[in-house]
Protein backbone atom coordinates (compact mmCIF):
# COMPACT_ATOMS: atom_id res chain seq x y z
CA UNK A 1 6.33 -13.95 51.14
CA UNK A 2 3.07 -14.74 49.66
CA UNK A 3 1.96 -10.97 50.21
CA UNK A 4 5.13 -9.65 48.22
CA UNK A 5 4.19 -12.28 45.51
CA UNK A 6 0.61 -11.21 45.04
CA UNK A 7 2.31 -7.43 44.96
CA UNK A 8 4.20 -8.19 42.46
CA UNK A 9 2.06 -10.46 40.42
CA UNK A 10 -0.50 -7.09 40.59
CA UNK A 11 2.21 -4.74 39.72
CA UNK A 12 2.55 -7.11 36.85
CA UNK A 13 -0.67 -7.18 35.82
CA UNK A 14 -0.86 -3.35 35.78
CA UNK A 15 2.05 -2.99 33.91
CA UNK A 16 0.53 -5.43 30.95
CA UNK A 17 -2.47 -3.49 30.89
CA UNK A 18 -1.05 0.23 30.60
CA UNK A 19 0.97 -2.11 27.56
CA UNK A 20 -2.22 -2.95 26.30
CA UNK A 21 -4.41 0.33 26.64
CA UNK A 22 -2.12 1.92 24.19
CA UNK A 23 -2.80 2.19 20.47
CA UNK A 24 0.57 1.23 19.30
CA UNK A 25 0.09 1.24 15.12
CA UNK A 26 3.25 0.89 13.35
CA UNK A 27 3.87 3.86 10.85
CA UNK A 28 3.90 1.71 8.22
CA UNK A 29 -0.13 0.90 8.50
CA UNK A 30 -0.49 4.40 9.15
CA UNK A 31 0.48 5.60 5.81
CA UNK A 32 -1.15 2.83 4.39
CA UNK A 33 -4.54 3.90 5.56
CA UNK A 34 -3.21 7.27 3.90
CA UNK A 35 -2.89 5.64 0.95
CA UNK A 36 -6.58 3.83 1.06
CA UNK A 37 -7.96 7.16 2.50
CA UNK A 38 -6.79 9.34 -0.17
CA UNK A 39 -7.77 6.92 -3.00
CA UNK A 40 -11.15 5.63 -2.02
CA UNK A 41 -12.83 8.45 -4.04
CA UNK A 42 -11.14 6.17 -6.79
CA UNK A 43 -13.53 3.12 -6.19
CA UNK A 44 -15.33 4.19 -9.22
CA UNK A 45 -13.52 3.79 -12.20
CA UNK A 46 -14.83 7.08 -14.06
CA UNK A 47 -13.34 9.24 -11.11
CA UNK A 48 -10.33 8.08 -11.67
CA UNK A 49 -10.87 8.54 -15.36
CA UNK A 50 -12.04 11.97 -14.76
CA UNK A 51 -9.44 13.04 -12.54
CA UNK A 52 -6.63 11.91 -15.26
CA UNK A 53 -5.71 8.38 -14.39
CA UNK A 54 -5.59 6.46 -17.79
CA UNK A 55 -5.61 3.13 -19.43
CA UNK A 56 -1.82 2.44 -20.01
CA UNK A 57 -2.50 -1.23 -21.66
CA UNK A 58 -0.85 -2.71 -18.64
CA UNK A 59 -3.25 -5.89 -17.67
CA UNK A 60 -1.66 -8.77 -15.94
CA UNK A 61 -2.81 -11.79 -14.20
CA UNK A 62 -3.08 -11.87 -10.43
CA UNK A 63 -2.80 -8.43 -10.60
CA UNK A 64 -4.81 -6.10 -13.32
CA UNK A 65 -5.33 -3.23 -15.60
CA UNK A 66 -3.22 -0.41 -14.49
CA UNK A 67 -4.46 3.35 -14.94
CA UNK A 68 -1.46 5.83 -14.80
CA UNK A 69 -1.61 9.52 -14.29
CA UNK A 70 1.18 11.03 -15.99
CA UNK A 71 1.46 14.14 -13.95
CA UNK A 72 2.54 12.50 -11.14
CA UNK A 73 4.87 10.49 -12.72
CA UNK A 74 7.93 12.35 -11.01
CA UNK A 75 11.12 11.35 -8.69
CA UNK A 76 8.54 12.25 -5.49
CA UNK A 77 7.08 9.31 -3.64
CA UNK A 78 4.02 10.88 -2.45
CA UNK A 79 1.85 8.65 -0.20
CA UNK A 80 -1.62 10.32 -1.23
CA UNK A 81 -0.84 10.77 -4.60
CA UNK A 82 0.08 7.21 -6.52
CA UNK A 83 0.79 7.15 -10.36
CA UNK A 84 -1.12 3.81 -10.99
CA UNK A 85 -4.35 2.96 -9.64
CA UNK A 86 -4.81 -0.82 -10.45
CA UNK A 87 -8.03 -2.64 -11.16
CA UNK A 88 -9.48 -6.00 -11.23
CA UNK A 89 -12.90 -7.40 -11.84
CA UNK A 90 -14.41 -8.91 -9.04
CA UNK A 91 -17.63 -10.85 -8.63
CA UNK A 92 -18.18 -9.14 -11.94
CA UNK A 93 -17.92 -6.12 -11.32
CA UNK A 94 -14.62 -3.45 -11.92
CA UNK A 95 -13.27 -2.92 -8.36
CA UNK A 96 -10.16 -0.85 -7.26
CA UNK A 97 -7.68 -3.26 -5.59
CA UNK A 98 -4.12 -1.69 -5.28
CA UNK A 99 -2.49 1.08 -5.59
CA UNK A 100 1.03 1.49 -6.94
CA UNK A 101 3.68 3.82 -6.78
CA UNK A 102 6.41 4.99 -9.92
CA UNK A 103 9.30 7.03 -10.25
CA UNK A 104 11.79 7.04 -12.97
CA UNK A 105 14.65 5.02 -13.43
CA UNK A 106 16.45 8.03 -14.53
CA UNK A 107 15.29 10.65 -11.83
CA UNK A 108 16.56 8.07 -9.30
CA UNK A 109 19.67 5.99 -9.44
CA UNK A 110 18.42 3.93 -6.03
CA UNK A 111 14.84 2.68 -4.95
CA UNK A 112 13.20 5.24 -3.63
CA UNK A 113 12.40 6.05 0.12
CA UNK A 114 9.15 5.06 0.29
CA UNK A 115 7.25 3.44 3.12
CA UNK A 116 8.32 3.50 6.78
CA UNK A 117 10.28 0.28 7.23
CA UNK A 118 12.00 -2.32 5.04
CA UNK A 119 8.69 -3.88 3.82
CA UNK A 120 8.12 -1.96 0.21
CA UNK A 121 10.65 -3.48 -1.47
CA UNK A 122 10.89 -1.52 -4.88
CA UNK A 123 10.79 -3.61 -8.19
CA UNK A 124 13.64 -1.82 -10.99
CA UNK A 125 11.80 -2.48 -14.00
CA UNK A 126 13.55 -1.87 -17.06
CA UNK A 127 11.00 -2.59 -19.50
CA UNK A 128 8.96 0.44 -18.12
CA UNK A 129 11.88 2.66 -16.73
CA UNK A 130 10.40 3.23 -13.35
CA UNK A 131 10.86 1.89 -9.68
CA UNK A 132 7.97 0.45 -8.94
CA UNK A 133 5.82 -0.80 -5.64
CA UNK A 134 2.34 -2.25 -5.15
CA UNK A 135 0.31 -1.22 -2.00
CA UNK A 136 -2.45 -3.71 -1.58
CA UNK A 137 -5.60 -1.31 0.14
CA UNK A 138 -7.72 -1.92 -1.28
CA UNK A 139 -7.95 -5.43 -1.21
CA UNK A 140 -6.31 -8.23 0.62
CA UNK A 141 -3.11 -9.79 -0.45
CA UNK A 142 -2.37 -12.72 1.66
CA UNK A 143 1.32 -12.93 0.62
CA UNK A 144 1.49 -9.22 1.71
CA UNK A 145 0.58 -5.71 1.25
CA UNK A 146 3.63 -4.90 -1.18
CA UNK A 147 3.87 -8.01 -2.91
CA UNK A 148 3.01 -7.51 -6.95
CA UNK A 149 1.01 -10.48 -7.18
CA UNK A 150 -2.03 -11.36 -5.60
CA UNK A 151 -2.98 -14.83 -6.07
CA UNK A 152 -6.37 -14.63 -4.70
CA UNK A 153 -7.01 -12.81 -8.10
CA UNK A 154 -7.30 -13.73 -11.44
């Protein structure tokens, strides 16, 4: 009895470490080290600037100044490729903090498909015309990644 036990308890203890060895990232973070991958280049403010992201007079608390590049401004969600690069000055200096994805109101009647999983939950904003969803990569957002407001900024 004791000898079947200890089998067992082994095979158990196998089992938990195959479980273990595996790198099992959810899609989700996946694209969302896409996302920071593809956009890091933007930690500089005057790339972005000279790649065609620009000052759309969008600057909101807990949030930041939003830079929009109107070429991409389409009815794609494109994980690499967001419309809004958002801003915020930290420790004094302008850092990069989220990115944030648009598509028209009137190129798509429903959010868009966007990230794997029910997590980006798409913001219809009227005053703007677009769907709209923050992807915190750049920075931290303790009340979660697609949240719009992070209240660990000002």
């Amino acid at each position: 009895m004791r000898k079947l036990f200890l089998t067992a308890l082994s095979a158990a203890a196998i089992g938990v470490a195959v479980a273990c060895s595996h790198d099992a990232t959810a899609p989700q973070d996946l694209e969302l080290d896409r996302a920071k991958q593809a956009t890091v280049k933007y930690a500089d403010l005057s790339a972005a600037l000279a790649d065609g992201y620009a000052d759309i007079n969008v600057l909101l608390p807990n949030m930041g100044r939003h830079y929009m590049k109107q070429s991409l401004v389409d009815d794609k969600f494109e994980i690499e490729k967001p419309e809004i690069l958002v801003y915020n000055t930290v420790d004094g200096q302008t850092k990069l903090v989220a990115v944030e994805y648009a598509v028209p109101l009137d190129k798509s009647a429903n959010a868009p498909t966007g990230f794997s999983g029910d997590d980006d939950v798409w913001d219809k904003n009227t005053t703007f015309g677009l769907w709209l969803v923050h992807a915190w990569v750049h920075r931290s957002n303790p009340s979660g990644v697609f949240k719009p407001m992070n209240m660990t900024l000002p």
